[in-house]
N, C-alpha and C. Protein backbone atom coordinates (compact mmCIF):
# COMPACT_ATOMS: atom_id res chain seq x y z
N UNK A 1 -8.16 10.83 -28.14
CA UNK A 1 -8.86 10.88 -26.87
C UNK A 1 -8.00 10.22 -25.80
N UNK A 2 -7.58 10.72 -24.70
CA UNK A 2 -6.82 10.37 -23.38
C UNK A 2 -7.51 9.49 -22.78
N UNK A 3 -7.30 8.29 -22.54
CA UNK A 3 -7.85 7.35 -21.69
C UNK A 3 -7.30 8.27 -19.85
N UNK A 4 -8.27 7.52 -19.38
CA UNK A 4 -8.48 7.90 -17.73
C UNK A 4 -7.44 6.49 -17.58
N UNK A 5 -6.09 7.24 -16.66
CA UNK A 5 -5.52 6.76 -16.13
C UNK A 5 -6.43 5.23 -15.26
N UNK A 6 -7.04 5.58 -14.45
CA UNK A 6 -7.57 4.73 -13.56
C UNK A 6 -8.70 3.32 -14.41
N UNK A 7 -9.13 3.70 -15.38
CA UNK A 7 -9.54 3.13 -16.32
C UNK A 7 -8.54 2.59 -17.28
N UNK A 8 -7.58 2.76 -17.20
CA UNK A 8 -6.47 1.58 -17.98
C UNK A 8 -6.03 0.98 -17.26
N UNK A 9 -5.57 1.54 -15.83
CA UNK A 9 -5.29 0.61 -15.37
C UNK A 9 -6.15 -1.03 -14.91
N UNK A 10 -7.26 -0.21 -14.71
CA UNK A 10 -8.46 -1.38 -14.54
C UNK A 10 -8.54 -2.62 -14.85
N UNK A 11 -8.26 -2.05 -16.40
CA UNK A 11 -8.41 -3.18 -17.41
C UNK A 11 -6.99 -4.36 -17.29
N UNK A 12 -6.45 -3.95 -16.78
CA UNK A 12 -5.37 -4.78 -16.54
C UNK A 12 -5.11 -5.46 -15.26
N UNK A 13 -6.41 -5.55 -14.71
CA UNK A 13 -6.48 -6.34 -13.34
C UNK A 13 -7.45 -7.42 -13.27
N UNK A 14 -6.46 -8.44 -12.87
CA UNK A 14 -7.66 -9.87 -13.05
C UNK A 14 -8.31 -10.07 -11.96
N UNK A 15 -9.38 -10.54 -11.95
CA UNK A 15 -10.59 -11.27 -11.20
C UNK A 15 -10.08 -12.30 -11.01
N UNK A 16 -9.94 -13.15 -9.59
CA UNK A 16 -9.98 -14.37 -9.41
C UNK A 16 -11.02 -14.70 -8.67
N UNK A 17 -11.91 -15.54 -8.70
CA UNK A 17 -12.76 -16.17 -7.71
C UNK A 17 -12.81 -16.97 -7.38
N UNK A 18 -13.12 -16.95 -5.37
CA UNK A 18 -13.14 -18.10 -4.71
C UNK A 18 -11.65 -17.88 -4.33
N UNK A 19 -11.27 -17.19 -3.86
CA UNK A 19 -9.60 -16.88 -3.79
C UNK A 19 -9.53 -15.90 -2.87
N UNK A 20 -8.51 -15.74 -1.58
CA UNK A 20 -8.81 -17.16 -1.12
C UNK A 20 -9.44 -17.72 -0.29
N UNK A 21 -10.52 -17.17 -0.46
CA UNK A 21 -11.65 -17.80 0.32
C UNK A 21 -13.03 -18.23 -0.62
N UNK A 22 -13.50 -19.34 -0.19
CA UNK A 22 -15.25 -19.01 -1.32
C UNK A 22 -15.87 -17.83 -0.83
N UNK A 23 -16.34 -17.01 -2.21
CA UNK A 23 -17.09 -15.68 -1.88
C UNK A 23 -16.19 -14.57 -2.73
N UNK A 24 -14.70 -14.83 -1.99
CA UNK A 24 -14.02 -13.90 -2.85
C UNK A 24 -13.62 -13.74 -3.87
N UNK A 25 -13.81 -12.59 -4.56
CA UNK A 25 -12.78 -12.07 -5.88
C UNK A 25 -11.73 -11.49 -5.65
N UNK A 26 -10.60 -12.36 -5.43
CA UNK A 26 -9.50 -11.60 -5.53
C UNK A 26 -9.30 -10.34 -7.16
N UNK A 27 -8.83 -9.57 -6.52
CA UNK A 27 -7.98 -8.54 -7.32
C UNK A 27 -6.27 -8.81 -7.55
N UNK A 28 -6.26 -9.55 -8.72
CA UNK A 28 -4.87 -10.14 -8.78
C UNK A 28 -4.38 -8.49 -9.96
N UNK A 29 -3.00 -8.42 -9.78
CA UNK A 29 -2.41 -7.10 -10.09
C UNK A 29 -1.46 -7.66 -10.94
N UNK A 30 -0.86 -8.99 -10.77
CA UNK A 30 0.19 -9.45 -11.73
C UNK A 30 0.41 -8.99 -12.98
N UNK A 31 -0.69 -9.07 -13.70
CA UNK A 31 -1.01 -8.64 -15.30
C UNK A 31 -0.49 -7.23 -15.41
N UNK A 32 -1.06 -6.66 -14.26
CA UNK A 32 -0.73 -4.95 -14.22
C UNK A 32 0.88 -4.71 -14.34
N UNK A 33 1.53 -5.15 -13.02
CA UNK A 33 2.83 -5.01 -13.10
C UNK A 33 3.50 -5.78 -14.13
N UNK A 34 3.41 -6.82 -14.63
CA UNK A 34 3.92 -7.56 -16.07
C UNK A 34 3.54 -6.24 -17.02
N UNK A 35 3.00 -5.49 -16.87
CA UNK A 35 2.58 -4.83 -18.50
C UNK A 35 3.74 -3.23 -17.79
N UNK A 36 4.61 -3.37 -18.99
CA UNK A 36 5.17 -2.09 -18.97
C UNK A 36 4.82 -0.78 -18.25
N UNK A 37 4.06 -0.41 -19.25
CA UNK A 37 2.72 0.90 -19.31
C UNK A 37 2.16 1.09 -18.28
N UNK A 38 1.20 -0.22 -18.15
CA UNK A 38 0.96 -0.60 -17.14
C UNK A 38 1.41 -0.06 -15.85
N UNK A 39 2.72 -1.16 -15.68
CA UNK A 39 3.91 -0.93 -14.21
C UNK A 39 4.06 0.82 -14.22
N UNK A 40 4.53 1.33 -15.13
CA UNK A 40 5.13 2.79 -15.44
C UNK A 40 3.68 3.66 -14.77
N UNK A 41 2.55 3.71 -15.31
CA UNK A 41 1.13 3.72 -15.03
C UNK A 41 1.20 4.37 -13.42
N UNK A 42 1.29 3.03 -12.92
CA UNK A 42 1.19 2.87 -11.61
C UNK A 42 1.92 3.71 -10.52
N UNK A 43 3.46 3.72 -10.96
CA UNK A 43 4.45 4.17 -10.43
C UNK A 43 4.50 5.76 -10.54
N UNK A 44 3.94 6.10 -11.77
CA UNK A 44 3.92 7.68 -12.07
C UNK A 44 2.65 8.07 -11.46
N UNK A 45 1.39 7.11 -11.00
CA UNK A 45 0.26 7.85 -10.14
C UNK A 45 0.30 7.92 -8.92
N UNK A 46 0.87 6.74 -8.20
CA UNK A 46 1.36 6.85 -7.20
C UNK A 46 2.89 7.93 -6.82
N UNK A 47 3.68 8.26 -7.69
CA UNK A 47 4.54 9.12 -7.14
C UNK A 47 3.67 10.54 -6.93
N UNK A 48 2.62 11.09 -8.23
CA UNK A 48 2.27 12.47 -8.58
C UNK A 48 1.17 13.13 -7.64
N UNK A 49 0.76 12.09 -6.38
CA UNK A 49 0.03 12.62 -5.64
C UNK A 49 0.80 12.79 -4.30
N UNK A 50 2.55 12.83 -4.45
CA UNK A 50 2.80 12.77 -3.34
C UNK A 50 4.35 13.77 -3.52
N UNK A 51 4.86 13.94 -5.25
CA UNK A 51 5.77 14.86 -5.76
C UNK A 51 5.98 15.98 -4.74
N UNK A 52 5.11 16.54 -4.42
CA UNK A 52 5.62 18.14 -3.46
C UNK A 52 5.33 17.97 -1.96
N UNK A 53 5.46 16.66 -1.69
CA UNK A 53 5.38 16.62 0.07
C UNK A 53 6.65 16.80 0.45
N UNK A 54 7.64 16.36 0.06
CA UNK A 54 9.20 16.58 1.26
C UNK A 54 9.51 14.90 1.49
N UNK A 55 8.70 13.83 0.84
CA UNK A 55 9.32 12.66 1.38
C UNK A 55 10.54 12.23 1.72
N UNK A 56 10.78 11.73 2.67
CA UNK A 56 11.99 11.20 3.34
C UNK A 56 12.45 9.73 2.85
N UNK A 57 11.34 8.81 2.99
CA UNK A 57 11.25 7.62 2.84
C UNK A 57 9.86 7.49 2.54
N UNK A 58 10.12 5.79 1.58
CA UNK A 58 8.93 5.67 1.72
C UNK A 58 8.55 3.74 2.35
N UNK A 59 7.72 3.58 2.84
CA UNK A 59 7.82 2.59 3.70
C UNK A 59 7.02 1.52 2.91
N UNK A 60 7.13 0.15 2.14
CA UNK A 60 6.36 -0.52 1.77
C UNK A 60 6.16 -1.93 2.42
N UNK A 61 4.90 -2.00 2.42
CA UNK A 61 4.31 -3.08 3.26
C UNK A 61 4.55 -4.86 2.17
N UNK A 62 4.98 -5.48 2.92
CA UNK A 62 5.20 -7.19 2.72
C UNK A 62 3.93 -7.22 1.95
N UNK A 63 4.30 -8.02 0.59
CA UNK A 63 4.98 -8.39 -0.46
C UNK A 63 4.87 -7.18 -1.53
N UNK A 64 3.79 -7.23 -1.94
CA UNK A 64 3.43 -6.02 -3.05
C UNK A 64 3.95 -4.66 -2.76
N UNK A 65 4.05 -4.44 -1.73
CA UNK A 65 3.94 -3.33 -1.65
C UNK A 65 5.85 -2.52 -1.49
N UNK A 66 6.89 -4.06 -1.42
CA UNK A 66 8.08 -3.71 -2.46
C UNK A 66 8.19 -3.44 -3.55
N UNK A 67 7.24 -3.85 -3.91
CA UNK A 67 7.25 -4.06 -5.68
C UNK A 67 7.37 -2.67 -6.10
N UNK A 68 6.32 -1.76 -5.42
CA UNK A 68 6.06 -0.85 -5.53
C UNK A 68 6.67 0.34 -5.06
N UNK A 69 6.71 0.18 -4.06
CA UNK A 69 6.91 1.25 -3.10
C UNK A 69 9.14 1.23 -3.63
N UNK A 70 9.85 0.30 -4.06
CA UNK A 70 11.34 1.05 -4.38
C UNK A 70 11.22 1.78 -5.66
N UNK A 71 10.37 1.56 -6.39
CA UNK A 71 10.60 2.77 -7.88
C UNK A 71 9.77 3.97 -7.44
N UNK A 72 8.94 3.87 -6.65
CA UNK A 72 8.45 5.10 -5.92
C UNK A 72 9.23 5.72 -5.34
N UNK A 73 10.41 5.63 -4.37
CA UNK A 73 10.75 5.74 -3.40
C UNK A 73 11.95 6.76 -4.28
N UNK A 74 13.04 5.87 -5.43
CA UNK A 74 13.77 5.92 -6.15
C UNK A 74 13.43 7.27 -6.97
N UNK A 75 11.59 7.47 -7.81
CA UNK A 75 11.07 8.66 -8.55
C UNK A 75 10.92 10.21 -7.10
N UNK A 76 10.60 9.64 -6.11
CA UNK A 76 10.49 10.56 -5.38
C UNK A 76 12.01 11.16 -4.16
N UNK A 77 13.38 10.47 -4.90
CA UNK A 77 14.63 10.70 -4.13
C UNK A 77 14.56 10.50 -3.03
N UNK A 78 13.87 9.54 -2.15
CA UNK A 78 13.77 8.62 -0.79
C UNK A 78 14.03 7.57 -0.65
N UNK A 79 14.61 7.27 0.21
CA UNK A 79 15.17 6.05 1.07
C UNK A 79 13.72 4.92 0.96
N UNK A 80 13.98 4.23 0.98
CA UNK A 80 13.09 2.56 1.17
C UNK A 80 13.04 2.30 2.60
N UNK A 81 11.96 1.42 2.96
CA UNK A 81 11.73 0.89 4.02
C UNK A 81 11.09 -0.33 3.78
N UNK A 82 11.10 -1.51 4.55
CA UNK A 82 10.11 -2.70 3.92
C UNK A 82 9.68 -2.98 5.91
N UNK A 83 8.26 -3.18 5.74
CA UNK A 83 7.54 -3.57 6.76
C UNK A 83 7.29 -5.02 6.45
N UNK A 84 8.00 -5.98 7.14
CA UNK A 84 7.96 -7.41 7.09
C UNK A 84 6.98 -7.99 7.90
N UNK A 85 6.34 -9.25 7.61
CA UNK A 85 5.70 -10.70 8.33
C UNK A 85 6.73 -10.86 9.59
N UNK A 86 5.99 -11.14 10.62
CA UNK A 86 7.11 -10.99 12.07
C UNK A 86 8.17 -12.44 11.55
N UNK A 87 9.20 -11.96 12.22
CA UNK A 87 10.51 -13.19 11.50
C UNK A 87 11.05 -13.10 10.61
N UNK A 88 11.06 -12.15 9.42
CA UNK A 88 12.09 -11.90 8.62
C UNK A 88 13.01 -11.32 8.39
N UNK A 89 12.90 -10.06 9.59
CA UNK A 89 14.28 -8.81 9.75
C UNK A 89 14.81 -9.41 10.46
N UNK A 90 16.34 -9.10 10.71
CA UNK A 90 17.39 -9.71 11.17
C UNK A 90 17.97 -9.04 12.06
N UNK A 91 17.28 -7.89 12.59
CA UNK A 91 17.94 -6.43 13.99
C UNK A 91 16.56 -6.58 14.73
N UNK A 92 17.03 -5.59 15.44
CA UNK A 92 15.66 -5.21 16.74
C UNK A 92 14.39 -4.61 15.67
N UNK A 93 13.50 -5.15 16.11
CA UNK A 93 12.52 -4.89 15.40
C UNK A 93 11.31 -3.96 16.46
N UNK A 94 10.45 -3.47 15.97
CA UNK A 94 9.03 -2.83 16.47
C UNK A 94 8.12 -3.61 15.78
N UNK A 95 7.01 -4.32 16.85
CA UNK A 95 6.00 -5.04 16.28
C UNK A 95 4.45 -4.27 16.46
N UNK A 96 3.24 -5.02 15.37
CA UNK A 96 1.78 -4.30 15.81
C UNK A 96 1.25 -5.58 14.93
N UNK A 97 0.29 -5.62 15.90
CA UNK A 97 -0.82 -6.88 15.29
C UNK A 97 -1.99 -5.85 14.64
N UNK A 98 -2.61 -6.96 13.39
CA UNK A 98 -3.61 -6.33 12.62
C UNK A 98 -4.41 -7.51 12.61
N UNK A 99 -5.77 -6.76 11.87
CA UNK A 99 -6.29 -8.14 12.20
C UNK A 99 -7.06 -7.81 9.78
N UNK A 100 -7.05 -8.69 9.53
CA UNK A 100 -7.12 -8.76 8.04
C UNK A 100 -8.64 -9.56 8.04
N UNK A 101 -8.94 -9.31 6.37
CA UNK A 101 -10.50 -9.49 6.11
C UNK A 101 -10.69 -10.61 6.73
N UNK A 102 -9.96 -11.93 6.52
CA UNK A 102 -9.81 -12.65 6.80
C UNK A 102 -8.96 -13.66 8.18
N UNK A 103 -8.37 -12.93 9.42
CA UNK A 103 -7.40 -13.17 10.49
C UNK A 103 -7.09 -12.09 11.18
N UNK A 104 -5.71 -12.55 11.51
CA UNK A 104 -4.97 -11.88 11.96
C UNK A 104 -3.15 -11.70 12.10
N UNK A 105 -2.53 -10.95 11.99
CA UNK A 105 -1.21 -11.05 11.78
C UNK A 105 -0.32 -10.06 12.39
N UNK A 106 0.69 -10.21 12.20
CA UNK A 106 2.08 -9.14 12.85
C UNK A 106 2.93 -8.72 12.06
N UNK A 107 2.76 -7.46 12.09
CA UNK A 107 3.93 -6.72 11.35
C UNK A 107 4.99 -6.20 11.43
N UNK A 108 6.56 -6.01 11.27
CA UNK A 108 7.18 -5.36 12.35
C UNK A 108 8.27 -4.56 11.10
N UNK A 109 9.02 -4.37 11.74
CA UNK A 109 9.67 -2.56 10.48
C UNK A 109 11.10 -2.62 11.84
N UNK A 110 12.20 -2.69 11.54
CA UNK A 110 13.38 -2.30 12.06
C UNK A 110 13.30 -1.24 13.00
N UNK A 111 13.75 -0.99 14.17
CA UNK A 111 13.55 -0.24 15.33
C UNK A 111 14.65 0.93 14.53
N UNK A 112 15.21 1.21 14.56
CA UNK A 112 16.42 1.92 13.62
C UNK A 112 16.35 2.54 12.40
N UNK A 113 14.59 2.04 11.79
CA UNK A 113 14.83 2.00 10.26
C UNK A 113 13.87 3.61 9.95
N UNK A 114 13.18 4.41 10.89
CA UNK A 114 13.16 5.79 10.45
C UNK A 114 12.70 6.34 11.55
N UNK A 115 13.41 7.66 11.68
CA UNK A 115 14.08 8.48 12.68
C UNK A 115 12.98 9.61 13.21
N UNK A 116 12.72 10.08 14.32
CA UNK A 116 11.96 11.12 14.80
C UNK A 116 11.97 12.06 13.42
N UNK A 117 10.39 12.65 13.11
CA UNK A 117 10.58 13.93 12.22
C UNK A 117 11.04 13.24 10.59
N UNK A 118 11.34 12.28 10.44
CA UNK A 118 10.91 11.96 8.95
C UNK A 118 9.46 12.08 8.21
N UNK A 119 9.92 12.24 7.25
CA UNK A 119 8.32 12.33 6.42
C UNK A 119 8.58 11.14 5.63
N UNK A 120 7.19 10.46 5.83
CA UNK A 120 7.20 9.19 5.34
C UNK A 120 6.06 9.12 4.76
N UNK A 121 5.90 8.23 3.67
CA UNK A 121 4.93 7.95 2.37
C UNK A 121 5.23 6.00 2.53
N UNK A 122 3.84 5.72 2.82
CA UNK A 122 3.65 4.24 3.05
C UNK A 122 2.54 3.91 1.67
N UNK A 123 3.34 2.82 1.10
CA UNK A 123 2.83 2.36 -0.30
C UNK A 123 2.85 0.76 -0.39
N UNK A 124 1.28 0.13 -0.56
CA UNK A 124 0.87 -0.87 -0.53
C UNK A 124 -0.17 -1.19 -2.04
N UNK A 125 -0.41 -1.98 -2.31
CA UNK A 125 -1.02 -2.63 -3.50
C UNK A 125 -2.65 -2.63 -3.33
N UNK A 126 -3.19 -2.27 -2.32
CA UNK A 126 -4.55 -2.62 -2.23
C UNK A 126 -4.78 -1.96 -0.57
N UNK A 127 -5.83 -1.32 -0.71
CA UNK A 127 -6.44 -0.78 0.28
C UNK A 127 -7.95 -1.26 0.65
N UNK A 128 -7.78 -2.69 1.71
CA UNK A 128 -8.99 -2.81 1.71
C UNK A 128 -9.64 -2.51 3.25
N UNK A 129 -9.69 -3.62 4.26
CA UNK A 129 -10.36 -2.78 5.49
C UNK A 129 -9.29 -2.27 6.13
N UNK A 130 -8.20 -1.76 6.04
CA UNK A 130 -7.18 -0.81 6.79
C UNK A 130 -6.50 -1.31 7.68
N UNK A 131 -6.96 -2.54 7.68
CA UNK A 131 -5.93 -3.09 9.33
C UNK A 131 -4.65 -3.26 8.90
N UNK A 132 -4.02 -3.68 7.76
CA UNK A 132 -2.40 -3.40 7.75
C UNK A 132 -1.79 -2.46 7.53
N UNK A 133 -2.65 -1.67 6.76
CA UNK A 133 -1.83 0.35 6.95
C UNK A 133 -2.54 1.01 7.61
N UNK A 134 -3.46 0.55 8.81
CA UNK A 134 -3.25 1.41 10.19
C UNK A 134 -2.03 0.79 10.92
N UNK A 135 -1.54 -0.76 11.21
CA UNK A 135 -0.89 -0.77 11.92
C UNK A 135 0.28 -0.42 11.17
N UNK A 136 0.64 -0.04 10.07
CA UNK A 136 1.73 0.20 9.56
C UNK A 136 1.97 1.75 10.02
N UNK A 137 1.28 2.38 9.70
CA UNK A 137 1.03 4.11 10.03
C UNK A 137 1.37 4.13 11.70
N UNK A 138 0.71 2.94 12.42
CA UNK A 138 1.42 2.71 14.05
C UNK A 138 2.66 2.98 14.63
N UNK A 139 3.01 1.59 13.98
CA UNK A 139 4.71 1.34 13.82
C UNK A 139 5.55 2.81 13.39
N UNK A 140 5.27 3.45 12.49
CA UNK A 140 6.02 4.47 12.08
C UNK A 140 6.00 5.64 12.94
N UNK A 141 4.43 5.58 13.11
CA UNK A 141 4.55 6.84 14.31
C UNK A 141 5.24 6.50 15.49
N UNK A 142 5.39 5.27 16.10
CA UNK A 142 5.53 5.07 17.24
C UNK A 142 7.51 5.05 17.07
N UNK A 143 7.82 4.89 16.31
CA UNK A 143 8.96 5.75 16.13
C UNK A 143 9.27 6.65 15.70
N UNK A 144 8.58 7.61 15.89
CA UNK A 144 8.50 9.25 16.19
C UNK A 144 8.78 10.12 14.52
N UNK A 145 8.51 8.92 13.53
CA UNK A 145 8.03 9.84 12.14
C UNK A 145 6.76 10.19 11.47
N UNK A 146 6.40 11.19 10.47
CA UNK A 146 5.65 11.57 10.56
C UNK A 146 4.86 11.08 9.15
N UNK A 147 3.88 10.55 8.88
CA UNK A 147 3.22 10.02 8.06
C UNK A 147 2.41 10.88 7.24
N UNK A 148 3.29 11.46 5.85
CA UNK A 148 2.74 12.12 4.92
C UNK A 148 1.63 11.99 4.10
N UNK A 149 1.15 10.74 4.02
CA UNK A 149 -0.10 10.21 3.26
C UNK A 149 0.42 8.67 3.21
N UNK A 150 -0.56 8.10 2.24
CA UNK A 150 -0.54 6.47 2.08
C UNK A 150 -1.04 6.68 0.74
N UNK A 151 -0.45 5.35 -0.43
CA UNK A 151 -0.40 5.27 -1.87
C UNK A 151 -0.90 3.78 -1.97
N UNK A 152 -2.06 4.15 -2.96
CA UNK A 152 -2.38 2.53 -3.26
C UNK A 152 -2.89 1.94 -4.39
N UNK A 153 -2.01 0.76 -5.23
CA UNK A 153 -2.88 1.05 -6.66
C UNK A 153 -4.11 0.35 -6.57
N UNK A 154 -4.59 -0.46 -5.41
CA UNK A 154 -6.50 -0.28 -5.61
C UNK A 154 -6.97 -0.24 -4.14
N UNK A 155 -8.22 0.53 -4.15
CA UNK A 155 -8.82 0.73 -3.00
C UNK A 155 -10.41 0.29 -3.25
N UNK A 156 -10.55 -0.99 -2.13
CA UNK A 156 -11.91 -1.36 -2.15
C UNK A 156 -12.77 -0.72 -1.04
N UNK A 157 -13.22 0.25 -2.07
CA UNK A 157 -13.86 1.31 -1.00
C UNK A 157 -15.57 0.87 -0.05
N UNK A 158 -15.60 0.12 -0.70
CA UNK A 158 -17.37 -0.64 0.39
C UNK A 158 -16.72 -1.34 1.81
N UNK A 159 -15.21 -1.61 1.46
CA UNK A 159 -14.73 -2.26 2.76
C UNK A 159 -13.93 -0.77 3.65
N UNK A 160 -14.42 0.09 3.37
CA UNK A 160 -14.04 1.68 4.53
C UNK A 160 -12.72 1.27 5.24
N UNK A 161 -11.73 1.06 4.41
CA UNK A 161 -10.39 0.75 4.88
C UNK A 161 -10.34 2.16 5.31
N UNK A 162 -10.41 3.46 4.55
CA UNK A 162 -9.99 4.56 4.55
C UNK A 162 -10.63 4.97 6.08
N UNK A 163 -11.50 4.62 7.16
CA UNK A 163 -12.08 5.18 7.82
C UNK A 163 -11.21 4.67 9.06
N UNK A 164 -10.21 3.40 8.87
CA UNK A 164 -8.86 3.41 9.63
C UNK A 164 -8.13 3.83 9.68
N UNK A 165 -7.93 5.10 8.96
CA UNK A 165 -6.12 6.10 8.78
C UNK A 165 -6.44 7.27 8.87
N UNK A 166 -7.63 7.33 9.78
CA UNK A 166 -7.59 9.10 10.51
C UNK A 166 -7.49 10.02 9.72
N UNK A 167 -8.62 9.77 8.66
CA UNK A 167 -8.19 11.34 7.82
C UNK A 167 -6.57 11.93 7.01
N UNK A 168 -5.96 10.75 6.97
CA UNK A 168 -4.49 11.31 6.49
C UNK A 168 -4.56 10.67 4.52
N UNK A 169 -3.80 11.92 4.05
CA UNK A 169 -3.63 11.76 2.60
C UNK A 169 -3.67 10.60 2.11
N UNK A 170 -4.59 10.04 1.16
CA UNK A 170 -4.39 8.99 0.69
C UNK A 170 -4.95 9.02 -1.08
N UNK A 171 -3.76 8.35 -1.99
CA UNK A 171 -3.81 8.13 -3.20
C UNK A 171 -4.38 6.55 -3.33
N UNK A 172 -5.45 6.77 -4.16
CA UNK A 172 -5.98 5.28 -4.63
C UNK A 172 -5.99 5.51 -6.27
N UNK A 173 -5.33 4.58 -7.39
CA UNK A 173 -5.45 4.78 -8.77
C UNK A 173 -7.01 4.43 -9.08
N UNK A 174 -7.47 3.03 -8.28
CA UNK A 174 -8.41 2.38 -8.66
C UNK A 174 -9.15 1.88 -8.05
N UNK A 175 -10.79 2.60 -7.94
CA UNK A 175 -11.57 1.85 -6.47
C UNK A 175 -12.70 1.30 -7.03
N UNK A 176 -13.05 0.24 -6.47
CA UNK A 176 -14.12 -0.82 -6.63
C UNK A 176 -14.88 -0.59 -5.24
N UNK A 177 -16.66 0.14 -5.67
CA UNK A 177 -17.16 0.53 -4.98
C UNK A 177 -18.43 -0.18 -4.16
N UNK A 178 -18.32 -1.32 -5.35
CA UNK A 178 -19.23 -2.61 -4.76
C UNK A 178 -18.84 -3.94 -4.40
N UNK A 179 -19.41 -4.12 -3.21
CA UNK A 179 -19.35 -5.52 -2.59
C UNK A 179 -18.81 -6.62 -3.58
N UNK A 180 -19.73 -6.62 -4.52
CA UNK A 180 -19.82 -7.63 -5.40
C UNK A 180 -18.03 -8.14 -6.03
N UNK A 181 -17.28 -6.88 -5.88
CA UNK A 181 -15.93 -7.51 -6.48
C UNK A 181 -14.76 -8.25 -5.27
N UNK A 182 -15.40 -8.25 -4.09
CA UNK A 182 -15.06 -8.64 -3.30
C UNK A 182 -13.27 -8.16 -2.83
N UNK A 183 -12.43 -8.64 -2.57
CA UNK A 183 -11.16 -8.26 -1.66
C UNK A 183 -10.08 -9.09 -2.48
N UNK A 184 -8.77 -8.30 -2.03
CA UNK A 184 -7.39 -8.96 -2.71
C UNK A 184 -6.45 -8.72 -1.39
């Protein structure tokens, strides 16, 4: 009997609570990416919903979403991109403020780093209320490429991240549909 992809992966994602805030359950992924299968898992669901687009690049969002997004990038023959915390690129940058479950922050992506008319695939670790891959999807458009979908290995769908990215393609391995598991 074939286990459901999305159901193995599951099982390999820890609960933290009170993290980091009281209330929350973080969705810690560590375990996931430590486990082979696991990692492999991830990387082969996230490439297979995005195999016959034409990707150019694919753009991954500060921290996790390196992790992820270069063996993606690498399975799907595209260039890398990393969308940094404002202050860590070292050229002209493009900035966009988001505002997170919890704040608010700045994101910024190399002014140089993808070109009018690219097709781009933006891959992050968790999809929860959308404010860092709408402003990520920003940034990219606003340098004139074109945003093929968004990849994510969990989507906390009671927090309608998805109702921030305008209807554009999006892969989730694993969604948690109640409140109760709270945000990562």
């Amino acid at each position: 009997m074939e286990v459901d992809r999305g159901q193995a992966l599951r099982q390999l994602v820890r609960d933290i609570a009170d993290f980091p805030l009281p209330g929350v359950v973080y969705k810690d992924i560590t375990p996931l990416l430590g486990d082979a299968s696991g990692f492999a898992g991830v990387v082969d669901g996230l490439v297979d919903g995005f195999a016959d687009q034409g990707v150019d690049q694919v753009v991954g969002i500060e921290a996790r979403g390196f992790i992820l997004g270069g063996p993606v990038a690498y399975r799907l023959g595209a260039g890398f991109v990393p969308v940094r915390k404002a202050g860590k690129l070292p050229s002209v940058v493009e900035g966009e403020t988001y505002t997170l479950e919890y704040g608010t922050d700045l994101l910024e992506i190399h002014a140089d780093a993808v070109r009018a008319g690219t097709r781009v695939l933006i891959v992050d670790d968790v999809l929860a209320t959308g404010g860092t891959a709408a402003a990520t999807v920003r940034l990219v458009e606003r340098l004139g490429a074109e945003v093929v979908g968004l990849a994510f290995v969990i989507e906390l769908g009671f927090l309608a991240g998805r109702d921030q990215l305008g209807g554009r393609e999006i892969v989730s391995l694993v969604t948690y549909a109640g409140a109760e598991v709270g945000t990562s």
